[in-house]
Protein backbone atom coordinates (compact mmCIF):
# COMPACT_ATOMS: atom_id res chain seq x y z
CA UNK A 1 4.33 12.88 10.55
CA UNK A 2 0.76 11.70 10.74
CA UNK A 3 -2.19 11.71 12.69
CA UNK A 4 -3.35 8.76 14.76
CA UNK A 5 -6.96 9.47 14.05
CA UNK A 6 -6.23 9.88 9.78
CA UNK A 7 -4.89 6.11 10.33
CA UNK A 8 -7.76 4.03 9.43
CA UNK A 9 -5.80 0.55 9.82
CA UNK A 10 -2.33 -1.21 9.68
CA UNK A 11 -1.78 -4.52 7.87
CA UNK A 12 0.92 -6.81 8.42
CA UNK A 13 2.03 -7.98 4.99
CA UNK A 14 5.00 -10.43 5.94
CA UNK A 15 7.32 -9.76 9.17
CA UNK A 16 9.22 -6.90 8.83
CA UNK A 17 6.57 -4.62 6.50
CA UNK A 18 3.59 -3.02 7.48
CA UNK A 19 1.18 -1.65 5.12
CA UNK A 20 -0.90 1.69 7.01
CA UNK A 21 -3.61 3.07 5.27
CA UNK A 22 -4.24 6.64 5.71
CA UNK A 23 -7.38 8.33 5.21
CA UNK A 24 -6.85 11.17 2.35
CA UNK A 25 -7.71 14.95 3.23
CA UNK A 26 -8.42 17.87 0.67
CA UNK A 27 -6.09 20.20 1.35
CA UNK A 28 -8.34 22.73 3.02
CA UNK A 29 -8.83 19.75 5.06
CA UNK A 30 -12.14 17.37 4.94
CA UNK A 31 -11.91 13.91 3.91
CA UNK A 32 -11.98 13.12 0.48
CA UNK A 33 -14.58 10.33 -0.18
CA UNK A 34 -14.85 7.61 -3.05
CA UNK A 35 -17.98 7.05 -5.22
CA UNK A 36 -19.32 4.81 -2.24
CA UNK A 37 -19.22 7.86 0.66
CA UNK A 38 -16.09 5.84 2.23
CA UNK A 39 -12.95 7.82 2.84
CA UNK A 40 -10.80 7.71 0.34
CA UNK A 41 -7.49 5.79 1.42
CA UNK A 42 -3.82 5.92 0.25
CA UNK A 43 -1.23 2.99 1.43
CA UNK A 44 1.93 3.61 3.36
CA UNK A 45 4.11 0.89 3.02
CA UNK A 46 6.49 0.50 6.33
CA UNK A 47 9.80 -1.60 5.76
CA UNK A 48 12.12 -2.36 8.78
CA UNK A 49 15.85 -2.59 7.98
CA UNK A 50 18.71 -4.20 9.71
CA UNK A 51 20.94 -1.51 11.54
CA UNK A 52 24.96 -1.39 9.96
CA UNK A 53 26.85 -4.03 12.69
CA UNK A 54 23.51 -4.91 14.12
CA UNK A 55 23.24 -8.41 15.74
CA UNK A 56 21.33 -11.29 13.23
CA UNK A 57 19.31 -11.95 16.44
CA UNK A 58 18.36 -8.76 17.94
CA UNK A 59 17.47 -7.62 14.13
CA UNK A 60 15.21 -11.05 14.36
CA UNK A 61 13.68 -10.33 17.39
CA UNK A 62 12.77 -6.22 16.65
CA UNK A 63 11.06 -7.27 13.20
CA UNK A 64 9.46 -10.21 15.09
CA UNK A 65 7.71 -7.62 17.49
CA UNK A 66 7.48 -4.20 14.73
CA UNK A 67 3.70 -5.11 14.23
CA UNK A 68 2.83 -5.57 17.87
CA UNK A 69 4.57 -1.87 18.77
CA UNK A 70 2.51 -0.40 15.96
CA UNK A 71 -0.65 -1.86 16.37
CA UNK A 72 -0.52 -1.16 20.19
CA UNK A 73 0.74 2.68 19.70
CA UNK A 74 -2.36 2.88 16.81
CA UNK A 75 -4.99 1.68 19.41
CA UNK A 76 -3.87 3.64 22.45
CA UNK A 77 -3.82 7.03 19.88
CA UNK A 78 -6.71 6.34 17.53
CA UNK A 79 -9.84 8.77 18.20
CA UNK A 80 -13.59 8.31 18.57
CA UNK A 81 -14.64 9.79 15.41
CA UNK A 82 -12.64 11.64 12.55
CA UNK A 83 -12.18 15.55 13.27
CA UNK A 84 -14.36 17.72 10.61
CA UNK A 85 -11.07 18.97 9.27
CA UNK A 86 -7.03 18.94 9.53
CA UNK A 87 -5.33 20.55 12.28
CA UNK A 88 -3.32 21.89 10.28
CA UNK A 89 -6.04 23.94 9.22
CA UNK A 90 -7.57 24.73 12.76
């Protein structure tokens, strides 16, 4: 799983795959930052199959609308600001 507010944003490559890039955390929790003082981000590529006896055109019309469901779910969840560290570690 991931956290909405470690999501920093979601690309839509070609229909069907989404690339999310996800802010990377030290493992006792802060972000890690690049030379710059950015956070450091790793990509998570998102590829939507066709279900086994799934209909051509329902298939068609759920990768049609995959980057509309994610981008709305990632801007109702997405926090203010970035938490100081994980919740995992909280």
């Amino acid at each position: 799983w991931v956290r909405w507010y470690d999501v920093d944003r979601i690309d839509l490559k070609k229909e069907g795959f989404l690339l999310v890039y996800l802010k990377v955390r030290e493992k006792n929790g802060p972000l890690k930052l690049d030379g710059k003082g950015n956070p450091k981000l790793k990509k998570w590529p998102l590829i939507l199959n066709r279900n086994k006896d799934e209909d051509k055109g329902h298939f068609e019309q759920r990768r049609s609308a995959f980057h509309k469901v994610f981008s709305d779910i990632f801007n109702q969840n997405k926090g203010n600001s970035d938490p100081p560290t994980s919740d995992s570690r909280i």
